[in-house]
Protein backbone atom coordinates (compact mmCIF):
# COMPACT_ATOMS: atom_id res chain seq x y z
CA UNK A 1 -19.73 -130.90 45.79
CA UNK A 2 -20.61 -132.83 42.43
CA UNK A 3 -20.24 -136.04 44.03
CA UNK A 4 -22.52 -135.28 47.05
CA UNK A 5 -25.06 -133.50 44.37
CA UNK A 6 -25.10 -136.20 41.86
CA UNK A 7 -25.49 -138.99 45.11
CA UNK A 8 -28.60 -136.63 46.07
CA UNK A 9 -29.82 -136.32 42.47
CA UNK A 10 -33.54 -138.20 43.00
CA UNK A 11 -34.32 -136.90 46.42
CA UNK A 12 -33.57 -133.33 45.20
CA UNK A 13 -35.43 -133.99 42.16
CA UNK A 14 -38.29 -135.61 44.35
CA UNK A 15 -38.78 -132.68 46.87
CA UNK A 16 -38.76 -129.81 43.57
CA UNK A 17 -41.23 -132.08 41.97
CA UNK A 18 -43.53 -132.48 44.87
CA UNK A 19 -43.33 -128.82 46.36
CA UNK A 20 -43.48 -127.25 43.19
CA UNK A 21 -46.23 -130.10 41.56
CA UNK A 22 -43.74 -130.01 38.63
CA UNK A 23 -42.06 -133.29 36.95
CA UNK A 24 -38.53 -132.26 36.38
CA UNK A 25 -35.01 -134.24 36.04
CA UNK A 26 -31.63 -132.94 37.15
CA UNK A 27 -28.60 -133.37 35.15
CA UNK A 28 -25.68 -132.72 37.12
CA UNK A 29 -22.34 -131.69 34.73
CA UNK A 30 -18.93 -131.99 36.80
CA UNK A 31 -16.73 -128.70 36.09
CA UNK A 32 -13.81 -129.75 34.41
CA UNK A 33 -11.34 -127.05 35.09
CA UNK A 34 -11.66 -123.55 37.02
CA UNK A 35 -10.31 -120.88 35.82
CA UNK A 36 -6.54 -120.12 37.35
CA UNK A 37 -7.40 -116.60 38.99
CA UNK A 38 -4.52 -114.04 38.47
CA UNK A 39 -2.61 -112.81 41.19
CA UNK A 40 -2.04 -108.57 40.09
CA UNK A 41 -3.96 -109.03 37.08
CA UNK A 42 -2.96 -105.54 34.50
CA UNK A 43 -5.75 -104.41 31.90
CA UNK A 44 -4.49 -106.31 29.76
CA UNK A 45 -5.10 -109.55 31.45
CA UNK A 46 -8.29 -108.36 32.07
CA UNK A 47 -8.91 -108.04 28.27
CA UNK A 48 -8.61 -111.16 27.59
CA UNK A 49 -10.91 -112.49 30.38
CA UNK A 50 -13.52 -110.32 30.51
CA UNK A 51 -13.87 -108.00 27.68
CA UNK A 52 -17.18 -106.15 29.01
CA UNK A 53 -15.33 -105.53 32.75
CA UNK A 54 -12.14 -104.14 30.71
CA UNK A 55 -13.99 -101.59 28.10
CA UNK A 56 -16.03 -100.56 31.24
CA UNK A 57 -13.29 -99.66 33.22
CA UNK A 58 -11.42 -98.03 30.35
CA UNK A 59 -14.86 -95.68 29.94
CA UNK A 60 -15.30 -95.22 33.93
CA UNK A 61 -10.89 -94.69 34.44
CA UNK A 62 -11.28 -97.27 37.21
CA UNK A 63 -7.82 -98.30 38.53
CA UNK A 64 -7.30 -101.83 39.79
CA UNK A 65 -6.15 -101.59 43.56
C-alpha cells in the first residue's frame, strides 16, 4: 500500500488540488511496525494497550468473549 501511494503521490495531490481549488502536498510516512494483536488477550493485557478500553470495561463489567 505505501509503495503504490507514494508512486501515486502527484496525481493524488493533483486531483485534491484541482477539485477542491486547494494547493496541498502529501507526505506519505511508511508504518514501521504493527502492533502484534493478542490472541485471548486478559484485562490485563488490555491495560497496557489501551488504558481508556480497560477502565471502561472495568466501570461497564464487560467480559471479553
Amino acid at each position: 500500500r505505501y509503495d503504490m501511494l507514494n508512486e501515486s503521490k502527484q496525481l493524488i495531490e493533483a486531483v485534491l488540488n484541482q477539485h477542491f481549488n486547494l494547493s496541498l502536498r502529501l507526505e506519505v510516512q511508511k508504518v514501521e511496525k504493527a502492533k502484534s494483536a493478542i490472541a485471548n488477550p486478559k484485562l490485563e493485557d488490555i491495560k497496557k494497550e489501551e488504558p481508556g478500553i480497560a477502565e471502561f470495561m472495568e466501570a461497564t463489567d464487560s467480559i471479553i468473549t
